[in-house]
PDB file of N, CA and C in Angstrom:
ATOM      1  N   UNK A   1       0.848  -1.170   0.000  1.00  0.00           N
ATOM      2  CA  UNK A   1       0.000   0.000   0.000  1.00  0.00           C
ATOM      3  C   UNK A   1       0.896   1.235   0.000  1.00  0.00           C
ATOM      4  N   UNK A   2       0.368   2.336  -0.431  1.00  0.00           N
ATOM      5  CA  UNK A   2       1.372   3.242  -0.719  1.00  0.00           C
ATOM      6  C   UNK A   2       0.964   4.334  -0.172  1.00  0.00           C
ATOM      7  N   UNK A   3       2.155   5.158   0.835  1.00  0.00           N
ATOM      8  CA  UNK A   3       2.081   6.117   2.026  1.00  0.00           C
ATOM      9  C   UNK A   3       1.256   7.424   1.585  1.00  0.00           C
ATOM     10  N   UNK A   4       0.176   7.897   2.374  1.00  0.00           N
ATOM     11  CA  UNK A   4      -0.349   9.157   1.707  1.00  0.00           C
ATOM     12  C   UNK A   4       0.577  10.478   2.272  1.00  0.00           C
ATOM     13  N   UNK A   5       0.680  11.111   1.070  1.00  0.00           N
ATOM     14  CA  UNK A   5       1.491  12.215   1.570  1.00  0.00           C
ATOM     15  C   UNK A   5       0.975  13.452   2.752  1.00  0.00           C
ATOM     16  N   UNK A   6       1.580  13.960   3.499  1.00  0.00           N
ATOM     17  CA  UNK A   6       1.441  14.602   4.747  1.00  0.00           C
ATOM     18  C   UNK A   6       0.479  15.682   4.732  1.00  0.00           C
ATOM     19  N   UNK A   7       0.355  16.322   3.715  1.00  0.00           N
ATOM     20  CA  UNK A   7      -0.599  16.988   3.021  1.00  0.00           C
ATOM     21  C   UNK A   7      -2.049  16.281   3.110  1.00  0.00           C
ATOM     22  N   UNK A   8      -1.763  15.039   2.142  1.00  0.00           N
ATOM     23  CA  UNK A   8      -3.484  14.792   2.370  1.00  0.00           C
ATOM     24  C   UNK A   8      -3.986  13.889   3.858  1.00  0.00           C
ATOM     25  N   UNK A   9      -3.075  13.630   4.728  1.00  0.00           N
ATOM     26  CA  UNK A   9      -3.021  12.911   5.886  1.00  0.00           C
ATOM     27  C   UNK A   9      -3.801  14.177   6.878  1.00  0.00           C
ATOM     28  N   UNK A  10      -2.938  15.245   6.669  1.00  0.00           N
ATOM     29  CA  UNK A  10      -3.529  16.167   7.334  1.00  0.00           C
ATOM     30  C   UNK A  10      -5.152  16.977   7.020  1.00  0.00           C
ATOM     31  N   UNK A  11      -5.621  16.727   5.644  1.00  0.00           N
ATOM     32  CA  UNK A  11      -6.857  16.786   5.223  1.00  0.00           C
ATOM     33  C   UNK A  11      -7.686  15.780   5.844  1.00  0.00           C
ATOM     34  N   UNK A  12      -7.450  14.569   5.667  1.00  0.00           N
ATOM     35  CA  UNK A  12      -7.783  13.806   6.010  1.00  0.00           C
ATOM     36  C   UNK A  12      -8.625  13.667   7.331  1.00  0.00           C
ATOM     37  N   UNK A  13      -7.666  13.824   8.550  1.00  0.00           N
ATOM     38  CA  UNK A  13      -7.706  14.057  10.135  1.00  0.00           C
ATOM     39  C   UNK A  13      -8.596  15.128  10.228  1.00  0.00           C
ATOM     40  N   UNK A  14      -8.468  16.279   9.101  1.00  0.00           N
ATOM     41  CA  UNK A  14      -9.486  18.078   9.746  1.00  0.00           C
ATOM     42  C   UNK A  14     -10.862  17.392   8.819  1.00  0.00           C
ATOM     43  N   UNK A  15     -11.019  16.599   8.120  1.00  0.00           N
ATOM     44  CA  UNK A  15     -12.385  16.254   7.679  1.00  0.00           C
ATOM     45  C   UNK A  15     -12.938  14.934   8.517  1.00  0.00           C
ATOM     46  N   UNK A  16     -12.296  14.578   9.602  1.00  0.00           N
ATOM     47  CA  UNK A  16     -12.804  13.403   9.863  1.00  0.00           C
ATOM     48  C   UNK A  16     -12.820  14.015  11.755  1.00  0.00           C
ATOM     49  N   UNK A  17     -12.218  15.548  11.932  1.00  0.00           N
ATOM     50  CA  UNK A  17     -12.313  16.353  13.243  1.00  0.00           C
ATOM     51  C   UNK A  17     -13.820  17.434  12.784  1.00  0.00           C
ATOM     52  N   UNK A  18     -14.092  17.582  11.312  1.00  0.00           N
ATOM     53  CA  UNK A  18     -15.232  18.065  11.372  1.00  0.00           C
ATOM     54  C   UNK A  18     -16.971  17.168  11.591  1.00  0.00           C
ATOM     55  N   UNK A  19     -16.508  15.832  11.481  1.00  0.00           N
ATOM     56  CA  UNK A  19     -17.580  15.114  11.704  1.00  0.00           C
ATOM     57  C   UNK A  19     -18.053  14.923  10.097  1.00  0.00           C
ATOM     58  N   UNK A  20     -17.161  14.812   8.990  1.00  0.00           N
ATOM     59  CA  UNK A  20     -17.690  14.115   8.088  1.00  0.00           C
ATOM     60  C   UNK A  20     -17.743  12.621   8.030  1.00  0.00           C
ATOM     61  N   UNK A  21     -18.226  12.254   6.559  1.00  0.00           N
ATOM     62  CA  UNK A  21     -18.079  11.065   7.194  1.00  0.00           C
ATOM     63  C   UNK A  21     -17.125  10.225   5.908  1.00  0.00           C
ATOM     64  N   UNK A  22     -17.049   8.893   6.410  1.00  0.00           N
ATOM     65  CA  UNK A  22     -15.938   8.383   5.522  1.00  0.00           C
ATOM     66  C   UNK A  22     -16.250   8.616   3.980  1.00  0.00           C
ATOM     67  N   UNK A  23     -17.523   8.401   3.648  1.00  0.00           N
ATOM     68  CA  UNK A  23     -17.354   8.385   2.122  1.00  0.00           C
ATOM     69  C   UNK A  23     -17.520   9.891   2.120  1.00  0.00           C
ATOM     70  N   UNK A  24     -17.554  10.736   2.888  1.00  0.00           N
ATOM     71  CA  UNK A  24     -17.531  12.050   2.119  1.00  0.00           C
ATOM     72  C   UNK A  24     -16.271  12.653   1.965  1.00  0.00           C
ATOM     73  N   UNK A  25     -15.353  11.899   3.119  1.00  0.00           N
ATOM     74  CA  UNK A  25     -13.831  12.651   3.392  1.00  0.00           C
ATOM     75  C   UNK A  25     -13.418  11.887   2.229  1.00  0.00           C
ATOM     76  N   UNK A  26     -13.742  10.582   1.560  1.00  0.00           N
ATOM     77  CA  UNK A  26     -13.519   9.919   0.681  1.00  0.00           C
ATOM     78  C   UNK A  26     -13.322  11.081  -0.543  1.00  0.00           C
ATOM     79  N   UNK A  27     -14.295  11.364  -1.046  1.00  0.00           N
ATOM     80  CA  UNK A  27     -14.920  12.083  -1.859  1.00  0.00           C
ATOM     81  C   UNK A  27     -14.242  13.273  -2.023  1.00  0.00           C
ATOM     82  N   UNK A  28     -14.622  14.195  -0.931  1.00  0.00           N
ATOM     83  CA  UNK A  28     -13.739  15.316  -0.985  1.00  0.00           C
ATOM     84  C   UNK A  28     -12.004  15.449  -0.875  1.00  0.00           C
ATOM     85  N   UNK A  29     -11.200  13.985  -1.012  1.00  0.00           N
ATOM     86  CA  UNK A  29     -10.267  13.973  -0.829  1.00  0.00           C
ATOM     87  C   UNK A  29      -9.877  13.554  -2.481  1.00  0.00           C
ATOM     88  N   UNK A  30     -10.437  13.160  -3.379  1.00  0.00           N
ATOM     89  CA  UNK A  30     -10.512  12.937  -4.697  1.00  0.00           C
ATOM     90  C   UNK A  30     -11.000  13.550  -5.459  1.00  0.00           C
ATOM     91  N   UNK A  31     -11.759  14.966  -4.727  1.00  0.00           N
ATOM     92  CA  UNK A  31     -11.919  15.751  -5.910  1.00  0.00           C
ATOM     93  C   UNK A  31     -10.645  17.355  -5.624  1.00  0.00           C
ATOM     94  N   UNK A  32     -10.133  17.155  -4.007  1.00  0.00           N
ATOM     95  CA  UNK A  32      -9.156  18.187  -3.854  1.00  0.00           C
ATOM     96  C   UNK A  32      -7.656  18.231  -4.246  1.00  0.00           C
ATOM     97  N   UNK A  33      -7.473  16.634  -4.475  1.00  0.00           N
ATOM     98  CA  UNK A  33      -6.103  16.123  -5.168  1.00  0.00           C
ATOM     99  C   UNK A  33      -6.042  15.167  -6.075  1.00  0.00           C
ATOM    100  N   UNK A  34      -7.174  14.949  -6.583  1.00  0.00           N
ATOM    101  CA  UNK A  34      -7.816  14.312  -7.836  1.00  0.00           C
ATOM    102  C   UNK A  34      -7.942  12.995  -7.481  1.00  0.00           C
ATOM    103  N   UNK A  35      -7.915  12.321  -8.421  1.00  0.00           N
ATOM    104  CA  UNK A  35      -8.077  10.885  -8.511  1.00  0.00           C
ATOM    105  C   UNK A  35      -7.245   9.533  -8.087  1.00  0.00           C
ATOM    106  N   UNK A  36      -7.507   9.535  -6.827  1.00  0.00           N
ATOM    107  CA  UNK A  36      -6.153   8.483  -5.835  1.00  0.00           C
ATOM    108  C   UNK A  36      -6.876   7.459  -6.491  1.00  0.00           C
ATOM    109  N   UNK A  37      -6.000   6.252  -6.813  1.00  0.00           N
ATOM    110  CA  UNK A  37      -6.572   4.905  -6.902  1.00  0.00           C
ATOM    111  C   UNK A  37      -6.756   4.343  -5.923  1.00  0.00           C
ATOM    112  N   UNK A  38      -7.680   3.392  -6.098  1.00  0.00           N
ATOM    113  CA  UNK A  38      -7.859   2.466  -4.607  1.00  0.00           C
ATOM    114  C   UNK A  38      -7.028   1.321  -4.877  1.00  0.00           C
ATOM    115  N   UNK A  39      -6.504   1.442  -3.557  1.00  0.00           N
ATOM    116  CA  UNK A  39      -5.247   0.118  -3.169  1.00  0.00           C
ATOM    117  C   UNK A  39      -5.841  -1.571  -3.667  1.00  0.00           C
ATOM    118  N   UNK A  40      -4.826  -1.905  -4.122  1.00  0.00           N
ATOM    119  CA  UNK A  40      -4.600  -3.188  -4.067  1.00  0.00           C
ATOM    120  C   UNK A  40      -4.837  -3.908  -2.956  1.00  0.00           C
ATOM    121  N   UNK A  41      -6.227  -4.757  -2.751  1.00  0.00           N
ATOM    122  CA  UNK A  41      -5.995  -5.828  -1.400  1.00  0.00           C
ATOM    123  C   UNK A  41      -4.886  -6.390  -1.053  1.00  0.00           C
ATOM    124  N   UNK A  42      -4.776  -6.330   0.032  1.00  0.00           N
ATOM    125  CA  UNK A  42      -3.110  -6.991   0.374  1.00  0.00           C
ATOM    126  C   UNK A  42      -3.615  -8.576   0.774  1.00  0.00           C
ATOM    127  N   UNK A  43      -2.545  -9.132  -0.110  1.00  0.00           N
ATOM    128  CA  UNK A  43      -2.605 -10.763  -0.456  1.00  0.00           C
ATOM    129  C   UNK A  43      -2.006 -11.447   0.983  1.00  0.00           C
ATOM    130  N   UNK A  44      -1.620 -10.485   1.703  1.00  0.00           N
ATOM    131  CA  UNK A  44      -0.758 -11.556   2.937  1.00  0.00           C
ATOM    132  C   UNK A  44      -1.728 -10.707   3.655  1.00  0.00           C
ATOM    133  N   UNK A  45      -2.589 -10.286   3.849  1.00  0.00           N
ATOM    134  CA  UNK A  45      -3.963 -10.333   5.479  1.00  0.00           C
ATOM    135  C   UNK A  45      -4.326 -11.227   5.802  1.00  0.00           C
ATOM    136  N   UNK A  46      -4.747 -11.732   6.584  1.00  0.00           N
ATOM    137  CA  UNK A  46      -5.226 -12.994   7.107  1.00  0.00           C
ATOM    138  C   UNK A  46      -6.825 -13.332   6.862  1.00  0.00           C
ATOM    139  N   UNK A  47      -6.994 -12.190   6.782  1.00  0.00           N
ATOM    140  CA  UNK A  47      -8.836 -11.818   6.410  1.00  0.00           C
ATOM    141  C   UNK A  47      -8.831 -12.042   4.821  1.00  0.00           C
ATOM    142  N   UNK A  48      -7.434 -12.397   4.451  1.00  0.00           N
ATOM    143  CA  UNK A  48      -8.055 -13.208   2.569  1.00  0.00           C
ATOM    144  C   UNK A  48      -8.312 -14.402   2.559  1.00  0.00           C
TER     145      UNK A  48
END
């Protein structure tokens, strides 16, 4: 999985300290730094 930069980490934390909610911090985090892909399931979890 690949590290989000400090920038959107810190977006991240002030949209999730305003009481949004995941798919919106989702949302508004892909339309303020565009289009993150969604990660690859990781093949070594135990939950595969």
């Amino acid at each position: 999985m690949a590290a989000l930069q400090n920038d959107v980490k810190a977006f991240i934390v002030q949209a999730l300290a305003c009481f949004d909610t995941a798919s919106q911090v989702v949302e508004a985090v892909q339309k303020e730094y565009g289009g993150l892909a969604p990660s690859k399931p990781d093949t070594n979890s135990p939950l595969n």
